[in-house]
N, C-alpha and C. Protein backbone atom coordinates (compact mmCIF):
# COMPACT_ATOMS: atom_id res chain seq x y z
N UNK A 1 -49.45 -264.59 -36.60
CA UNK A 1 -48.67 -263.38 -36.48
C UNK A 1 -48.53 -262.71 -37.85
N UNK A 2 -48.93 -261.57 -37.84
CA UNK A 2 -48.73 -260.58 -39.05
C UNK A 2 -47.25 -260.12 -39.53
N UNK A 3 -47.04 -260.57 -41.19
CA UNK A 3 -45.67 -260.16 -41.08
C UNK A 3 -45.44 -258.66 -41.43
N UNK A 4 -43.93 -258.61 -41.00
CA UNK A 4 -43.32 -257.00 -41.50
C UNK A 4 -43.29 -256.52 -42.46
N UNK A 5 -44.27 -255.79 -42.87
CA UNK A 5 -44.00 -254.55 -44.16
C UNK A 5 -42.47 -254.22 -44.47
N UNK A 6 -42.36 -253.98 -43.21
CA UNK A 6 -40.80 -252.94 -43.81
C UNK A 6 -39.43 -254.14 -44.01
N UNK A 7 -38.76 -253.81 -45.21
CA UNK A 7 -37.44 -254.49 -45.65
C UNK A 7 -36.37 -254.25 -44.51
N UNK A 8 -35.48 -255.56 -44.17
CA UNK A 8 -34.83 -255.12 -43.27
C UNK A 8 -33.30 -255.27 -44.15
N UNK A 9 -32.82 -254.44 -44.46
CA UNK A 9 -31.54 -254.01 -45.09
C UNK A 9 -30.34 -254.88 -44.55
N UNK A 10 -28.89 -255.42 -45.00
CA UNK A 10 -28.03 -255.59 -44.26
C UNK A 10 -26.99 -254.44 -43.67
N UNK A 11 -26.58 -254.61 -42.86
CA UNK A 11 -25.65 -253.64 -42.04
C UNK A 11 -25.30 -252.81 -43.06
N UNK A 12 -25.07 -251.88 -42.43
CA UNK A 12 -23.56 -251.10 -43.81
C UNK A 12 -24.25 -250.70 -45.31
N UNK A 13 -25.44 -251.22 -45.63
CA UNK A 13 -25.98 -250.14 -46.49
C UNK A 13 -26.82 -249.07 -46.14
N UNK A 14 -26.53 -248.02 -46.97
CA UNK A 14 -27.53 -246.96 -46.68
C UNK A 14 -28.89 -246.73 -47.01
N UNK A 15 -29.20 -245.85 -45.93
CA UNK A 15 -30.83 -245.57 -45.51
C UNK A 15 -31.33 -245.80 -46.62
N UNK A 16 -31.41 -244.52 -47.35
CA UNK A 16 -32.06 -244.25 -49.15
C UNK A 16 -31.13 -244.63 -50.52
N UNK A 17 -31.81 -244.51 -51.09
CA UNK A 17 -30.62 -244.72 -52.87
C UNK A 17 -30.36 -243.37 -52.69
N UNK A 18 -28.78 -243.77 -53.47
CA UNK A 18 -27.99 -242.19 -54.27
C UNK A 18 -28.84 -241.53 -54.84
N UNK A 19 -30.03 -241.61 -55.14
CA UNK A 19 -31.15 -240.36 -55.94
C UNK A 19 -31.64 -239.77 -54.88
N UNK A 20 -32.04 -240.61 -54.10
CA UNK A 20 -32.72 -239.46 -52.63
C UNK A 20 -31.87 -238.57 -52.11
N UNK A 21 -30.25 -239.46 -51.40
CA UNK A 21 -29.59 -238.33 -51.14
C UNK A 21 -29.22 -236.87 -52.27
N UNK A 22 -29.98 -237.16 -53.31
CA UNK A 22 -29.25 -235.71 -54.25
C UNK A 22 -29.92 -234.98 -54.11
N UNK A 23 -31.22 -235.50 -53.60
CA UNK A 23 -32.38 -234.48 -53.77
C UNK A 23 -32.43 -234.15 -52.44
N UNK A 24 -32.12 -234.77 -51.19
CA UNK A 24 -31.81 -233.91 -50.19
C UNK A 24 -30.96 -232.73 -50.16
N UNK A 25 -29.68 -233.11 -51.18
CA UNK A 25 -28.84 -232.04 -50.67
C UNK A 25 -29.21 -230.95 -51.99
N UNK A 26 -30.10 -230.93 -52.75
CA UNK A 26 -30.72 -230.02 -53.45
C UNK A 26 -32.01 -229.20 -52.63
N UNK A 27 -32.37 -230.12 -51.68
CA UNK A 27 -33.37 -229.25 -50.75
C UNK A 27 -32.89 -228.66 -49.86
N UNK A 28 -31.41 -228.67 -49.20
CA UNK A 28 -30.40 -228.66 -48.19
C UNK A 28 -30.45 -227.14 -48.84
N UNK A 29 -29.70 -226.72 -49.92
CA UNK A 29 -28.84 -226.21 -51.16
C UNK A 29 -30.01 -224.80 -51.11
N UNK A 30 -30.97 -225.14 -51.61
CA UNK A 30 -32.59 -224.18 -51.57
C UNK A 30 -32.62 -223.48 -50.31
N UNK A 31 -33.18 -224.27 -48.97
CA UNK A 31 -33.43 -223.92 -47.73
C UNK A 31 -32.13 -222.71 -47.56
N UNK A 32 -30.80 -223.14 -48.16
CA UNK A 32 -29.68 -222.02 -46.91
C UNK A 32 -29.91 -220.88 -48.14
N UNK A 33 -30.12 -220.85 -49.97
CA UNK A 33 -30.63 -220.04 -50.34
C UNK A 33 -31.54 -218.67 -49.72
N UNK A 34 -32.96 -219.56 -49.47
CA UNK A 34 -33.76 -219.29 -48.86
C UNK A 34 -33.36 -218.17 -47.29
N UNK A 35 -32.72 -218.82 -46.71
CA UNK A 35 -32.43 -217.99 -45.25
C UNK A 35 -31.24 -217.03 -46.00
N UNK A 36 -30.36 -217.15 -46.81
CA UNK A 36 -29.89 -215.75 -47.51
C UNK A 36 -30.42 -214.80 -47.78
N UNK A 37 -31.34 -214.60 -48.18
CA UNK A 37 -32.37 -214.03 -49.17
C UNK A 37 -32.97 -213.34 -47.90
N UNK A 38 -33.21 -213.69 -46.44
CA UNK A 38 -33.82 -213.22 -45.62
C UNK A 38 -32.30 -211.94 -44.53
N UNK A 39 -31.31 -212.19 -45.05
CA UNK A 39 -30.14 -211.75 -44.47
C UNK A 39 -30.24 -210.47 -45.19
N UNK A 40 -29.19 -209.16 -44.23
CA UNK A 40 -28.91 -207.87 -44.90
C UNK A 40 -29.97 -207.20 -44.22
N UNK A 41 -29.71 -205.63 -44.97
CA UNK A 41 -30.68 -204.83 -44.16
C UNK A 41 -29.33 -204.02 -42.91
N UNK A 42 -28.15 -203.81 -43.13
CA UNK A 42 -26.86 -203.64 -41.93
C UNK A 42 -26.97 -202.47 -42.59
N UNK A 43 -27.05 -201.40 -40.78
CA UNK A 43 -27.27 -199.99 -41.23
C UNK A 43 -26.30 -199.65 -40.94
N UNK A 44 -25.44 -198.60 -41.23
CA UNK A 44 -23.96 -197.81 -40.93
C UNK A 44 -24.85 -197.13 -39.07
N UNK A 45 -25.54 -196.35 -39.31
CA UNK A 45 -26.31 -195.65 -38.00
C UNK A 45 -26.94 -196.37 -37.57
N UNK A 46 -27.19 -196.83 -36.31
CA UNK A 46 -27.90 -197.86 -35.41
C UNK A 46 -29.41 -196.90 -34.92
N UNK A 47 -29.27 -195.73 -34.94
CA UNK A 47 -30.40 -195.09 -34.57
C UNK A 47 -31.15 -194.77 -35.75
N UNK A 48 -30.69 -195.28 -36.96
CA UNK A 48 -31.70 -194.82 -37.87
C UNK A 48 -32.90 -196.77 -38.27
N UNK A 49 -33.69 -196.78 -38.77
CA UNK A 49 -34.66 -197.40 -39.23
C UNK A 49 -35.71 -197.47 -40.49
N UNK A 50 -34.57 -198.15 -41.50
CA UNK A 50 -35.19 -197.99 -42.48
C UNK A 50 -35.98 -199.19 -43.11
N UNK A 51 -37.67 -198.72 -42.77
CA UNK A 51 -39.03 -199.95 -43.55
C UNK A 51 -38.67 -200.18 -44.54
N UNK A 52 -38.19 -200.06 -45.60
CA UNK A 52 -37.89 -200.62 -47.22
C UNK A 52 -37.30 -201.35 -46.80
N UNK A 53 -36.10 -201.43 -45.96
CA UNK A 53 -35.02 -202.91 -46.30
C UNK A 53 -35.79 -203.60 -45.59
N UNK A 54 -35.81 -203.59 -44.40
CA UNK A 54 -36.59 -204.31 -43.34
C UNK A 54 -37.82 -205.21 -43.73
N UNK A 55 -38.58 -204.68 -44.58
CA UNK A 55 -39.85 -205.11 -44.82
C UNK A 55 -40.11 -205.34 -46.34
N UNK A 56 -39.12 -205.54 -47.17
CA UNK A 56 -38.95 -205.65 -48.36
C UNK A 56 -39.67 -207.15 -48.75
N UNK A 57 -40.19 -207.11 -50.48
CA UNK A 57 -40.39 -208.09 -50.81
C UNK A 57 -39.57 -209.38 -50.77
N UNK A 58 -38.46 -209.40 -50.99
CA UNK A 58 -37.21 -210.40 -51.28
C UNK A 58 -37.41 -211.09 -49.33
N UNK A 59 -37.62 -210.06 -48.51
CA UNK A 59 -37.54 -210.91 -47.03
C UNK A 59 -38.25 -211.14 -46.62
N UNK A 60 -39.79 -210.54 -46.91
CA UNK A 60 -41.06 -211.00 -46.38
C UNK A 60 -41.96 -212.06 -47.25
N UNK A 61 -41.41 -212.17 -48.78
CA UNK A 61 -42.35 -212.81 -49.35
C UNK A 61 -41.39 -213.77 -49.78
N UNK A 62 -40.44 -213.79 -50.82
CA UNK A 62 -39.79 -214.83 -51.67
C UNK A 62 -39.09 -215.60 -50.48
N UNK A 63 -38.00 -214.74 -49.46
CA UNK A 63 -37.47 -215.60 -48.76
C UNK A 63 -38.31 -216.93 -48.02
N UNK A 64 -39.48 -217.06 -47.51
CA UNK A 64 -40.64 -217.89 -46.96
C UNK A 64 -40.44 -218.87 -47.65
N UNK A 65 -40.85 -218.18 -49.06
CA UNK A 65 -41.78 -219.10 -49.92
C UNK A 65 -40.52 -220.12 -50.96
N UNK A 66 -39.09 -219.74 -51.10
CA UNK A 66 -38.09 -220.51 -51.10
C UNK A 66 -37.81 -221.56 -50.08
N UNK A 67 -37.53 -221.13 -48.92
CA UNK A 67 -37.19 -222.32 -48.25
C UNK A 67 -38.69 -223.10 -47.69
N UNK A 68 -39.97 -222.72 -47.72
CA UNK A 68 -41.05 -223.94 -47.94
C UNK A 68 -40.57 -224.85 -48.92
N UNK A 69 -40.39 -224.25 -50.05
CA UNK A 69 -40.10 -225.30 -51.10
C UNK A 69 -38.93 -225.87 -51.05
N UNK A 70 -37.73 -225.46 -50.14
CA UNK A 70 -36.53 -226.17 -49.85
C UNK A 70 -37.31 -227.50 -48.98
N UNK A 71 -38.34 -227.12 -48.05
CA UNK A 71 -38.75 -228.10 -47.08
C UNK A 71 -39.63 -229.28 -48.20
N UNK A 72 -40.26 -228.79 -49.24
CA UNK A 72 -40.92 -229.38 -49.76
C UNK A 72 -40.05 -230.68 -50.39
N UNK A 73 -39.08 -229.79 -50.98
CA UNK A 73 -38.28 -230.72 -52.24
C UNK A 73 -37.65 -232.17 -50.43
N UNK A 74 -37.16 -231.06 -49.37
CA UNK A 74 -36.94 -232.58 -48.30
C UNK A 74 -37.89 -233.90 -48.19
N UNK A 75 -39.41 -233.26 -47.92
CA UNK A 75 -40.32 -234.40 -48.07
C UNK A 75 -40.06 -235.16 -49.35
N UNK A 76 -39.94 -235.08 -50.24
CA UNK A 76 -39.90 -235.56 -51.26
C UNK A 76 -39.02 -236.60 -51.42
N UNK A 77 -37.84 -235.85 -50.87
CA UNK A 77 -36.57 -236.90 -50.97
C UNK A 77 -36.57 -238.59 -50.29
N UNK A 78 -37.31 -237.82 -48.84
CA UNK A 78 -37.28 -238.72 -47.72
C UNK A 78 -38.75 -239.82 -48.33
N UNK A 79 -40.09 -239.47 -49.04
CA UNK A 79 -40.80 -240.02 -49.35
C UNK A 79 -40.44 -240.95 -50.80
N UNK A 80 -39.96 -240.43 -51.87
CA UNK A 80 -39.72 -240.80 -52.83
C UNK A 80 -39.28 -242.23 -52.66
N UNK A 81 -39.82 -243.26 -53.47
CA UNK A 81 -39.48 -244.62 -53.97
C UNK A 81 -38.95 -244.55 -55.23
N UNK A 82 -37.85 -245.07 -55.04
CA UNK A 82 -36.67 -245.09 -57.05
C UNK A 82 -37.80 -246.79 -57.55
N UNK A 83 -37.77 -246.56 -58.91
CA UNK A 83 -38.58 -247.31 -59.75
C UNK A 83 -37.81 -249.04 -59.60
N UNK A 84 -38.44 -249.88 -59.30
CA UNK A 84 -37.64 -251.24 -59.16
C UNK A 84 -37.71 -251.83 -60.41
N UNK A 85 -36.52 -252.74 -60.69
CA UNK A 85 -36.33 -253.20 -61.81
C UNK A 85 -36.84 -254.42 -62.03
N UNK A 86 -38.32 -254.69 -62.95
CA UNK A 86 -38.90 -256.11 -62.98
C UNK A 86 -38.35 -257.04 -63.57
């Protein structure tokens, strides 16, 4: 019988080390950045339609490309191994 790769932890400690969770909630922190950045654009007149806000750089390009990298910095967190002490 082949043994288990994976460490089996005792009860009551947590998933990842305190470094992963920081860097989750730094990717957490980015991502709601990110969906800010895509907010606004509130017209006083409902019948009017204005392409500049709507279609602006800040909501079509940076907002994306922030919260990818909010998603990115998550993989990271969740992949990352902290250095063991020999």
């Amino acid at each position: 019988m082949a043994k288990s790769t994976n460490q089996v932890s005792p009860e009551g400690k947590p998933i990842f080390p305190k470094e992963n969770y920081k860097f989750m909630l730094i990717g957490i922190v980015v991502i709601i950045i990110g969906f800010l950045l895509m907010t606004g654009g509130d017209s006083s007149d409902p019948n009017s339609f204005k392409p500049s806000e709507v279609y602006s750089f800040r909501r079509i390009t940076l907002a994306p490309i922030v919260i990818v990298l909010g998603l990115l910095i998550e993989v990271y967190a969740i992949m990352h191994r902290p250095k063991t002490k020999a």
